[in-house]
PDB file of N, CA and C in Angstrom:
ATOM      1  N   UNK A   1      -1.559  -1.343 -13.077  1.00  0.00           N
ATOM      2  CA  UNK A   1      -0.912  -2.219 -12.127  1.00  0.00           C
ATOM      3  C   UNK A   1       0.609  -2.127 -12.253  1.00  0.00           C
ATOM      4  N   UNK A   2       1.705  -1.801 -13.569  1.00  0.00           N
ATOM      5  CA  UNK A   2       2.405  -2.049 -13.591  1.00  0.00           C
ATOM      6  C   UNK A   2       2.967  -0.903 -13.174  1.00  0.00           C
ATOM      7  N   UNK A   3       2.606  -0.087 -13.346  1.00  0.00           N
ATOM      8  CA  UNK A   3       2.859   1.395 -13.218  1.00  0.00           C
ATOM      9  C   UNK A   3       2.812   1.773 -11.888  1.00  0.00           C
ATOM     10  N   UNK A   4       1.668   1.192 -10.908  1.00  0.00           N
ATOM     11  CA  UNK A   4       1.590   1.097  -9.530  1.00  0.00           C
ATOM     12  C   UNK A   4       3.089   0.537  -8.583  1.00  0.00           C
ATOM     13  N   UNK A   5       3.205  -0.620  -9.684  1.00  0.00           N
ATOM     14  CA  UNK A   5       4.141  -1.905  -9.225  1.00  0.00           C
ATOM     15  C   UNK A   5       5.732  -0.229  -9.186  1.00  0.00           C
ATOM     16  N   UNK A   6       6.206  -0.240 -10.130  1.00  0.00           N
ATOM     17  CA  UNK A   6       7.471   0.708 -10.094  1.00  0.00           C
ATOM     18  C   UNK A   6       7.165   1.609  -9.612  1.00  0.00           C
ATOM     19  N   UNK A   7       5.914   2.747  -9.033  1.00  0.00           N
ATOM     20  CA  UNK A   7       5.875   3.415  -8.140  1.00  0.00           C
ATOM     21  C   UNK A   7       6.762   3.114  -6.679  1.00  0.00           C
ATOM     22  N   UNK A   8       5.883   2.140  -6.523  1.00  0.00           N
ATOM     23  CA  UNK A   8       5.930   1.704  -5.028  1.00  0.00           C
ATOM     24  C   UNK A   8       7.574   0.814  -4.670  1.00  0.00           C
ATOM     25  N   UNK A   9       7.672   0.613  -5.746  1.00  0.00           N
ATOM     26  CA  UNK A   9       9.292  -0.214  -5.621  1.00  0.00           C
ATOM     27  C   UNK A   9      10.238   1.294  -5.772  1.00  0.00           C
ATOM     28  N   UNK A  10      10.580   2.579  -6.664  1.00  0.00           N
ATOM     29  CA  UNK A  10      10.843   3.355  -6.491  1.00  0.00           C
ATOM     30  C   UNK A  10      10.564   4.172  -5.027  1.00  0.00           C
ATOM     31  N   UNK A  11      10.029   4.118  -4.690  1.00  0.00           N
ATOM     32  CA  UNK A  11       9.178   4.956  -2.658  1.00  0.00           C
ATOM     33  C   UNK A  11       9.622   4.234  -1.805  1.00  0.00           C
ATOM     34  N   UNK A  12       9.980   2.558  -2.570  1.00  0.00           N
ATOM     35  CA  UNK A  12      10.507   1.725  -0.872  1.00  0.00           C
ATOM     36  C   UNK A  12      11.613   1.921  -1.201  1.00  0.00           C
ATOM     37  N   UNK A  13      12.502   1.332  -1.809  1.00  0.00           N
ATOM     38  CA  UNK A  13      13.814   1.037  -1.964  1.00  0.00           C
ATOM     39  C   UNK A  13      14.692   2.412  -2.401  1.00  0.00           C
ATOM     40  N   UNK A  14      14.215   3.532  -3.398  1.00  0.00           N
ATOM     41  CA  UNK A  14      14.847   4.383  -4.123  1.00  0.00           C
ATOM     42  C   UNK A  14      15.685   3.971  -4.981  1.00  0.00           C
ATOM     43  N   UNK A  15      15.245   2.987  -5.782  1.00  0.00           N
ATOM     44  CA  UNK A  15      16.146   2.860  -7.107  1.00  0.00           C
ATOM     45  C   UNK A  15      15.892   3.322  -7.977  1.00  0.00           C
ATOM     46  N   UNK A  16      16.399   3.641  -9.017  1.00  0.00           N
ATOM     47  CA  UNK A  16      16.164   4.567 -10.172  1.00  0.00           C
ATOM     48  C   UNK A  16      16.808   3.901 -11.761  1.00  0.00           C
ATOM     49  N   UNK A  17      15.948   3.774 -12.469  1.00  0.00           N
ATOM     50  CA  UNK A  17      16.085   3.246 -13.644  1.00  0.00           C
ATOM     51  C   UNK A  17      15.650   2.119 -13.667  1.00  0.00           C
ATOM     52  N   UNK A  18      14.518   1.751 -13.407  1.00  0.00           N
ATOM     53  CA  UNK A  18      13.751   0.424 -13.237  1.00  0.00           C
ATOM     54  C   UNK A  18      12.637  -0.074 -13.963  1.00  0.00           C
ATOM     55  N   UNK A  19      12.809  -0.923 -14.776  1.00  0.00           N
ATOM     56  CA  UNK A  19      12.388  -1.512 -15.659  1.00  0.00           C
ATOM     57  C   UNK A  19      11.732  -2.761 -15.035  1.00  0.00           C
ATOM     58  N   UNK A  20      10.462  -3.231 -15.624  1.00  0.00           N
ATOM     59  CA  UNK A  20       9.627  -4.337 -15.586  1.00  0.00           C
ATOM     60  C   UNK A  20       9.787  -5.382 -16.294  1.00  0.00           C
ATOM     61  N   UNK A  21      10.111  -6.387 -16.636  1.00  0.00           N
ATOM     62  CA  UNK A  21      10.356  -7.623 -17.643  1.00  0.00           C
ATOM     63  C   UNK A  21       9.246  -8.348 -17.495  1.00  0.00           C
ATOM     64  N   UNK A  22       8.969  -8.526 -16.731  1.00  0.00           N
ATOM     65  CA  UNK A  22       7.476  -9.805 -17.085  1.00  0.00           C
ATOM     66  C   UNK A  22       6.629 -10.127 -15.600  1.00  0.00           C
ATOM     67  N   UNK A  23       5.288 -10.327 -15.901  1.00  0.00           N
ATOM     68  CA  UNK A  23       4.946 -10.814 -14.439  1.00  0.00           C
ATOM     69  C   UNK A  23       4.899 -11.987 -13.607  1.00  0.00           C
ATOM     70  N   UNK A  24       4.622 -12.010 -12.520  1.00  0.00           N
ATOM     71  CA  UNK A  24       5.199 -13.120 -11.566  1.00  0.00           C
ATOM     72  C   UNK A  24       3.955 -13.905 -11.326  1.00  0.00           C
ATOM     73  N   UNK A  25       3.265 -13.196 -10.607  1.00  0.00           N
ATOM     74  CA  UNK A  25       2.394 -13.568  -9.979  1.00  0.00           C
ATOM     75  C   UNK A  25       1.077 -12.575  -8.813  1.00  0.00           C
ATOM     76  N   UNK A  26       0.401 -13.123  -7.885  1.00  0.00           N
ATOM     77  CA  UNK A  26       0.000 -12.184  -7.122  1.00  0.00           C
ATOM     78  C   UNK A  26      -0.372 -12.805  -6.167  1.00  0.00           C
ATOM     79  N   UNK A  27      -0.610 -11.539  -4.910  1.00  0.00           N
ATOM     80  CA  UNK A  27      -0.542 -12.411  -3.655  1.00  0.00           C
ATOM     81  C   UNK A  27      -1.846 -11.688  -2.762  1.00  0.00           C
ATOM     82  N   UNK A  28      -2.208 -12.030  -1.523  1.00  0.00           N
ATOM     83  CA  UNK A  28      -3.020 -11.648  -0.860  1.00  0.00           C
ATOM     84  C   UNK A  28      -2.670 -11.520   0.291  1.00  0.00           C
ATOM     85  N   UNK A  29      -2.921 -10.449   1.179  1.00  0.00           N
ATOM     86  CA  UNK A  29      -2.871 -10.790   2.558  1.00  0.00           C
ATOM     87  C   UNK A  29      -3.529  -9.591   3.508  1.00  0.00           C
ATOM     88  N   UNK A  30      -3.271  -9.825   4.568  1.00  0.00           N
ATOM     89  CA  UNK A  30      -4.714  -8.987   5.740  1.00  0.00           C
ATOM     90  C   UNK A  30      -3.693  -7.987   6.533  1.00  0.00           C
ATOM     91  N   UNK A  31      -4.954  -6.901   6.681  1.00  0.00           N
ATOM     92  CA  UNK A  31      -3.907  -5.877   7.774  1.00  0.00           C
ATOM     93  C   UNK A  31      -4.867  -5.073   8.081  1.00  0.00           C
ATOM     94  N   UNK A  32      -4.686  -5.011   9.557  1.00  0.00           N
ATOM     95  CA  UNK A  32      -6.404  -3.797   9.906  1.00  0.00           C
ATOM     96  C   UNK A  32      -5.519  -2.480  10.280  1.00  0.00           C
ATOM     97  N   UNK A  33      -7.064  -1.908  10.005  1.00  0.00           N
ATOM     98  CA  UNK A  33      -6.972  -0.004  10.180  1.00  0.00           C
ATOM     99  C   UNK A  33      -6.881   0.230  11.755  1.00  0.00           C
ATOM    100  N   UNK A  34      -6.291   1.190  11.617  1.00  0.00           N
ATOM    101  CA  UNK A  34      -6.870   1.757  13.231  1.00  0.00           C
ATOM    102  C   UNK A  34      -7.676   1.631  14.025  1.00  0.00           C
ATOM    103  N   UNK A  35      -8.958   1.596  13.336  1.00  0.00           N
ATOM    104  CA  UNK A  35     -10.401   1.470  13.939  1.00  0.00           C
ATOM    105  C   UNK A  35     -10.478  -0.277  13.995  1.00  0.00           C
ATOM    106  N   UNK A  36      -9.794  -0.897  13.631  1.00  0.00           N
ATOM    107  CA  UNK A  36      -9.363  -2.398  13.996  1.00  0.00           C
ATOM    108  C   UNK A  36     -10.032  -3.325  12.330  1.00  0.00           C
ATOM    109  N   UNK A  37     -10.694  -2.719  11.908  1.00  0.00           N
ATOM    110  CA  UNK A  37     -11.274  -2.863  10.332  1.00  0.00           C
ATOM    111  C   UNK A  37     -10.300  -3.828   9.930  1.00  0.00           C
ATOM    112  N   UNK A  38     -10.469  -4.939   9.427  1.00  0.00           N
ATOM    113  CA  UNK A  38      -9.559  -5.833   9.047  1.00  0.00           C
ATOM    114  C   UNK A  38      -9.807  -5.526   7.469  1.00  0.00           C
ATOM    115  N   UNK A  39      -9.074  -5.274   6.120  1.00  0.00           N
ATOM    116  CA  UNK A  39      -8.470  -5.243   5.177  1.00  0.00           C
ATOM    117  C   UNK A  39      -7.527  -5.782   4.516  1.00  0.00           C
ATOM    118  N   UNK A  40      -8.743  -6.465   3.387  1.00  0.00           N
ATOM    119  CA  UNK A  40      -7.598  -7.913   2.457  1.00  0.00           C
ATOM    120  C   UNK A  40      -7.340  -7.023   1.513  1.00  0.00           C
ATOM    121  N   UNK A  41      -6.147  -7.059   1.173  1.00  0.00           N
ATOM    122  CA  UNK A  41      -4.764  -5.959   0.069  1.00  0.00           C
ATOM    123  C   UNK A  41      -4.297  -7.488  -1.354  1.00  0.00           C
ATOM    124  N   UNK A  42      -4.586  -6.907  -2.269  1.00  0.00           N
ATOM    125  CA  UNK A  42      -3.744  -7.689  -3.073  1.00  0.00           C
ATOM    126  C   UNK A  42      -2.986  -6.840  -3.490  1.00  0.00           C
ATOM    127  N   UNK A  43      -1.732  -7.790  -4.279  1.00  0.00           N
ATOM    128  CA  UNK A  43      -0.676  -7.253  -4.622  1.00  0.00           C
ATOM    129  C   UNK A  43      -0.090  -7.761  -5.728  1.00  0.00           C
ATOM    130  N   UNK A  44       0.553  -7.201  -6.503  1.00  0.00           N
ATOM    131  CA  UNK A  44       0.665  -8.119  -8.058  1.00  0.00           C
ATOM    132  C   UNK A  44       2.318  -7.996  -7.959  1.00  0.00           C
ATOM    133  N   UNK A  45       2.824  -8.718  -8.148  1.00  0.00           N
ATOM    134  CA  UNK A  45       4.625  -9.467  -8.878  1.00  0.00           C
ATOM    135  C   UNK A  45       4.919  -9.227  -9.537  1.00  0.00           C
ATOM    136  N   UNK A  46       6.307  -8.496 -10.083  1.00  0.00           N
ATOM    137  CA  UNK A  46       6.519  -8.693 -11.629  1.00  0.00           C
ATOM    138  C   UNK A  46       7.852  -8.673 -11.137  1.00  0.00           C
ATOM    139  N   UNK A  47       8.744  -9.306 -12.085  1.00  0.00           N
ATOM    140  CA  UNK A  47      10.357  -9.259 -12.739  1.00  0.00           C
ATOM    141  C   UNK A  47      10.463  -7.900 -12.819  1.00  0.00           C
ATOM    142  N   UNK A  48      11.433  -7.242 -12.349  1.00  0.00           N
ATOM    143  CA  UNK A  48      11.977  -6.131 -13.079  1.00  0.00           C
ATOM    144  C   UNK A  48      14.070  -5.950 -12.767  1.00  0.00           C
ATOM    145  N   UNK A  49      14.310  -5.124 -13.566  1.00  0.00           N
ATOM    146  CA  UNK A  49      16.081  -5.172 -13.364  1.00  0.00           C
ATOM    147  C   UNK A  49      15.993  -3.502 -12.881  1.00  0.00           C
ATOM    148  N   UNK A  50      16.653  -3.161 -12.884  1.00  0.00           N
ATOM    149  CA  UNK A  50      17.601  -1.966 -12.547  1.00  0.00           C
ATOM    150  C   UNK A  50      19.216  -2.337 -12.298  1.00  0.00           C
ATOM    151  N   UNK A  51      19.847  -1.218 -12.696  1.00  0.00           N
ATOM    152  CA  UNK A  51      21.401  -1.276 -12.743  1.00  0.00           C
ATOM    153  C   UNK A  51      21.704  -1.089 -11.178  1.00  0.00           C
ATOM    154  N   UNK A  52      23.058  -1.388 -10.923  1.00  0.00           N
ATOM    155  CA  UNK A  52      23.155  -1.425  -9.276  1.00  0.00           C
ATOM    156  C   UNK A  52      23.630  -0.183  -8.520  1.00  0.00           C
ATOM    157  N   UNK A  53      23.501   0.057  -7.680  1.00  0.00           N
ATOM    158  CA  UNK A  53      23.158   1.197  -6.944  1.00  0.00           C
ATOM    159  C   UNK A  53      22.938   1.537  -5.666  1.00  0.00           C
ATOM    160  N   UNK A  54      22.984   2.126  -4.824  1.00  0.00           N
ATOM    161  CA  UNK A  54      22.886   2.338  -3.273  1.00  0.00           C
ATOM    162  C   UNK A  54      21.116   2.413  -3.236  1.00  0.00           C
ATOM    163  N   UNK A  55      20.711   1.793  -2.269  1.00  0.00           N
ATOM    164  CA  UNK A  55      19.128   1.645  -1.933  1.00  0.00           C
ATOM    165  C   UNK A  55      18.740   2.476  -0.573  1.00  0.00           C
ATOM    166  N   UNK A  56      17.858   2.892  -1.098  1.00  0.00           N
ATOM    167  CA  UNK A  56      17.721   3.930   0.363  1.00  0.00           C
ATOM    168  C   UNK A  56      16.194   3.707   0.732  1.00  0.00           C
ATOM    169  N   UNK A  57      16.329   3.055   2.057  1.00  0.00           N
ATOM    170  CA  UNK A  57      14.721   1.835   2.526  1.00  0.00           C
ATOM    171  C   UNK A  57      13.549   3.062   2.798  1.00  0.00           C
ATOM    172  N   UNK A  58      12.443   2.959   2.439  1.00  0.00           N
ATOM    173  CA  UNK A  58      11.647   4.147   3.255  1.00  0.00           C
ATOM    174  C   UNK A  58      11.001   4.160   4.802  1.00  0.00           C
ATOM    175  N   UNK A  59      11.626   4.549   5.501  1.00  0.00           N
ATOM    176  CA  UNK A  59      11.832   4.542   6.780  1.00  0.00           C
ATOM    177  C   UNK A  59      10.033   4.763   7.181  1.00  0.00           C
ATOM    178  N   UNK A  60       9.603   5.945   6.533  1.00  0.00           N
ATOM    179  CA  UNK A  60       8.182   6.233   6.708  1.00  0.00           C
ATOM    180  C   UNK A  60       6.962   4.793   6.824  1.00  0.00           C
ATOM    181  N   UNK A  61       7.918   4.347   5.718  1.00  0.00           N
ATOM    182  CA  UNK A  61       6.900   2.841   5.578  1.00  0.00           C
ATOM    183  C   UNK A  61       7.023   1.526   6.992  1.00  0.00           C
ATOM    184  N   UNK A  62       8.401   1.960   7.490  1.00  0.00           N
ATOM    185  CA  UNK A  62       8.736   1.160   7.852  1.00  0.00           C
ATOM    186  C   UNK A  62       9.511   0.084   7.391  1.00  0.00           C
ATOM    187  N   UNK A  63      10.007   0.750   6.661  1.00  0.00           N
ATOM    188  CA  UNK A  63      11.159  -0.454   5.830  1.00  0.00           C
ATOM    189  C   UNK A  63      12.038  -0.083   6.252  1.00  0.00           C
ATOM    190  N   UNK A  64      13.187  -0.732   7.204  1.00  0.00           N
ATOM    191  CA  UNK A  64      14.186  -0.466   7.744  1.00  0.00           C
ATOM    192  C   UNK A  64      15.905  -1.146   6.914  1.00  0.00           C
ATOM    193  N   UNK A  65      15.462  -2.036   6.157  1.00  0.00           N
ATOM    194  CA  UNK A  65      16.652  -2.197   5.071  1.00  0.00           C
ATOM    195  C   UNK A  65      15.800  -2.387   3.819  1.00  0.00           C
ATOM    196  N   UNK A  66      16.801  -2.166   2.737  1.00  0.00           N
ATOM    197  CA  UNK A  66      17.233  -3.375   1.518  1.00  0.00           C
ATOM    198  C   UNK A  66      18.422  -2.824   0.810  1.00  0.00           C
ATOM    199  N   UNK A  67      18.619  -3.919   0.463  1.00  0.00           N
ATOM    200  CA  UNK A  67      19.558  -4.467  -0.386  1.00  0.00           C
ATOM    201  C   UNK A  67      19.265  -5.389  -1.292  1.00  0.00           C
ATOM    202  N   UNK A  68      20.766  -5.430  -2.125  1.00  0.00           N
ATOM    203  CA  UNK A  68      20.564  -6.010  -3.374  1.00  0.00           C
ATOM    204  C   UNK A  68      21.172  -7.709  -2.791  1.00  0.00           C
ATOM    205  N   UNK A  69      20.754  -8.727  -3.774  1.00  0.00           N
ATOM    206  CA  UNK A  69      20.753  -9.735  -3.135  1.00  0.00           C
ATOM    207  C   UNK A  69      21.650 -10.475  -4.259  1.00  0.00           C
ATOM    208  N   UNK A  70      22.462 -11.224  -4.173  1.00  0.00           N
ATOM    209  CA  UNK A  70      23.019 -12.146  -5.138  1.00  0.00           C
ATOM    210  C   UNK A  70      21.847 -13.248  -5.893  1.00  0.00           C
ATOM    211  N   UNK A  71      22.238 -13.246  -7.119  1.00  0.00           N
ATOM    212  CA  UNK A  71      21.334 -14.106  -7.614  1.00  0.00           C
ATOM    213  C   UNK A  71      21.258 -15.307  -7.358  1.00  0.00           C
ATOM    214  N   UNK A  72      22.584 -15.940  -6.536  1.00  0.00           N
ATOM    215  CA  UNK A  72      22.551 -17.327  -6.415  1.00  0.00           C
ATOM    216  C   UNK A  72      22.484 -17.839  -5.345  1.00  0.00           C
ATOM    217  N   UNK A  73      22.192 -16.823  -4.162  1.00  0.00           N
ATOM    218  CA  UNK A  73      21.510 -16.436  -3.021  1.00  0.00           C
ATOM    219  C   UNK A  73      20.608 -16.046  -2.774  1.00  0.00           C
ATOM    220  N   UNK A  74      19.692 -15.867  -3.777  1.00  0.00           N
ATOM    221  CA  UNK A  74      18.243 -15.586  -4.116  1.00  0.00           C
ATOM    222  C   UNK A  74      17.261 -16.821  -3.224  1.00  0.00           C
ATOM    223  N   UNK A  75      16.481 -16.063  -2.436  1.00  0.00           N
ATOM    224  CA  UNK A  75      15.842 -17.462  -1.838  1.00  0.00           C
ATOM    225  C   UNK A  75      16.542 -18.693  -0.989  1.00  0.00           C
ATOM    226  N   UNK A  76      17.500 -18.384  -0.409  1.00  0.00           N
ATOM    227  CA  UNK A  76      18.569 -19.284   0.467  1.00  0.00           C
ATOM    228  C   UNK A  76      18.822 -18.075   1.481  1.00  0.00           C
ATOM    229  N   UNK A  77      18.980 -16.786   1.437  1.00  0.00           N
ATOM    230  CA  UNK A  77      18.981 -15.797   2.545  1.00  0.00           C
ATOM    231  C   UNK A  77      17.718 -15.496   3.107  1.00  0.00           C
ATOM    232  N   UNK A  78      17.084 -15.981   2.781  1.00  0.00           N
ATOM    233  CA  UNK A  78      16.101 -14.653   2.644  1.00  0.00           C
ATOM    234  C   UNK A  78      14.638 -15.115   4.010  1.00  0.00           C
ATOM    235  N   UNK A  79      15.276 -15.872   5.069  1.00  0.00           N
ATOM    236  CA  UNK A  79      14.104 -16.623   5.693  1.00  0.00           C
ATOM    237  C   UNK A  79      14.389 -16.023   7.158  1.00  0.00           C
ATOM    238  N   UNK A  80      13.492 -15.717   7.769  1.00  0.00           N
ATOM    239  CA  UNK A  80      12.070 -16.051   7.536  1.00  0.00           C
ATOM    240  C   UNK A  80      11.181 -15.252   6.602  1.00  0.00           C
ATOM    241  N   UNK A  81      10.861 -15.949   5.502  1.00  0.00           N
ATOM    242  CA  UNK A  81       9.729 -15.046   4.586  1.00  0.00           C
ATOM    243  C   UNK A  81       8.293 -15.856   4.489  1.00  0.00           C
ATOM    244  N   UNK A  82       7.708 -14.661   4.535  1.00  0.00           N
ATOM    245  CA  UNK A  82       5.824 -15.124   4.807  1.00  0.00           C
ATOM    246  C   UNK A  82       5.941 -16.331   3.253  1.00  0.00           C
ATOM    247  N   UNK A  83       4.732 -17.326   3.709  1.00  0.00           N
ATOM    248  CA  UNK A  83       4.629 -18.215   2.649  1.00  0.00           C
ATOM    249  C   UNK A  83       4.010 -17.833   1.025  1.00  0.00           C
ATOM    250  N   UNK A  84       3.564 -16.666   1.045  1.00  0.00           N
ATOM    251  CA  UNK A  84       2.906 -16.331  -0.074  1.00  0.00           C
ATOM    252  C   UNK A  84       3.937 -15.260  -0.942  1.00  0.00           C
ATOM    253  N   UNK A  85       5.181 -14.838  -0.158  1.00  0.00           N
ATOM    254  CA  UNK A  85       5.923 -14.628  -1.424  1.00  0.00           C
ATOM    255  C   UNK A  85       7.161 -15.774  -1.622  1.00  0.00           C
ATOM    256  N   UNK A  86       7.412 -16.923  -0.410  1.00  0.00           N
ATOM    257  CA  UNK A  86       8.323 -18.034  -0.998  1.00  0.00           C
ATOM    258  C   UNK A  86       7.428 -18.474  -2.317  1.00  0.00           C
ATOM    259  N   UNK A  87       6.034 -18.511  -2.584  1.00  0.00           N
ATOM    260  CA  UNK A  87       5.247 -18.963  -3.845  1.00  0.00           C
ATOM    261  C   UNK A  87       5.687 -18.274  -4.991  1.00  0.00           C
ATOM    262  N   UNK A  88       5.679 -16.947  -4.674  1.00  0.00           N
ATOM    263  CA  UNK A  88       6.121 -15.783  -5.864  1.00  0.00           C
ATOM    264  C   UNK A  88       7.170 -16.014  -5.949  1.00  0.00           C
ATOM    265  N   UNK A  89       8.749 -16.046  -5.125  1.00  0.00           N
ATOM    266  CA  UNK A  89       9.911 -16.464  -5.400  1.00  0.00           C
ATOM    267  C   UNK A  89      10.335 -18.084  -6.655  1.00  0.00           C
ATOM    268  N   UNK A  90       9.020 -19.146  -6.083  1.00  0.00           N
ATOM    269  CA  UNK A  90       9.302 -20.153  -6.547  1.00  0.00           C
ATOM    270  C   UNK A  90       8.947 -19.962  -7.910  1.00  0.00           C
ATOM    271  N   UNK A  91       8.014 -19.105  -8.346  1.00  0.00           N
ATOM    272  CA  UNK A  91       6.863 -18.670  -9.446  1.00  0.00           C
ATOM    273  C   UNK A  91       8.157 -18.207 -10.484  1.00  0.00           C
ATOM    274  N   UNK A  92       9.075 -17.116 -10.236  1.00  0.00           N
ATOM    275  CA  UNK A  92       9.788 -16.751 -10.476  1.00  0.00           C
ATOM    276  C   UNK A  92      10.715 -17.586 -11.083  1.00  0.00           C
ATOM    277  N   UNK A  93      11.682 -18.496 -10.175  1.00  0.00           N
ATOM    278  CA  UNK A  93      12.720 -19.066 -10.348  1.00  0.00           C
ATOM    279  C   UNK A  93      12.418 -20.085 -11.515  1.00  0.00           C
ATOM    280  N   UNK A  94      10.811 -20.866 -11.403  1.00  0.00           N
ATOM    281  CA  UNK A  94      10.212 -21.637 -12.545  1.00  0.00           C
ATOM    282  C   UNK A  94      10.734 -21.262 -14.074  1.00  0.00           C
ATOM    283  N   UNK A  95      10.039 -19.779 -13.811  1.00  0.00           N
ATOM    284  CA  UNK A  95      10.123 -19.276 -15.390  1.00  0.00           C
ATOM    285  C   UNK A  95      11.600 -18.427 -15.778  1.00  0.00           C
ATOM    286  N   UNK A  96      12.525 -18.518 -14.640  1.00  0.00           N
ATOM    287  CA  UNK A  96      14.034 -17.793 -15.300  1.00  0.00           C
ATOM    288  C   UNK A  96      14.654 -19.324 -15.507  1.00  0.00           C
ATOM    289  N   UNK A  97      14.253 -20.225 -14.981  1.00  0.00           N
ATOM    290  CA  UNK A  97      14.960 -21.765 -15.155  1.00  0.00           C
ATOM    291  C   UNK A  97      16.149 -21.651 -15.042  1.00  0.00           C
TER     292      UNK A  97
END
């Protein structure tokens, strides 16, 4: 899972040197196939840092930005966001206190 987790954060964003610190949480949500097949995806959370750096979104995915976000703007920019990662955000902010 964790190993999955920095894959896929390396393929969206292109950051490099990314480290995991601890986990968050996990989330669920729905998305159908072509053939209209509806498909529940989980997805697991974790903390991680990387040093700062130019982000390059994967367009293939459909990720059309990111960026790096201020920490004290963390969760005050960031809306409209689906309700199941404001949970993971809050999950988060709990345990950095």
């Amino acid at each position: 899972k964790r190993a999955a987790a920095l894959r896929e954060v390396i393929e969206e964003t292109g950051v490099q040197d990314l480290t995991i610190r601890s986990k968050i949480g996990k989330t669920y949500h729905t998305y159908r196939l072509m053939d209209k097949t509806r498909v529940l995806k989980r997805s697991y959370w974790y903390s991680m840092i990387a040093p700062d750096q130019e982000l390059h979104p994967q367009a293939e995915e459909g990720i059309e930005k990111a960026v790096w976000v201020e920490w004290d703007s963390l969760g005050k920019d960031l809306q409209p966001v689906f309700p199941n990662i404001t949970d993971i955000l809050q999950k988060f902010f709990r345990r950095a206190g």
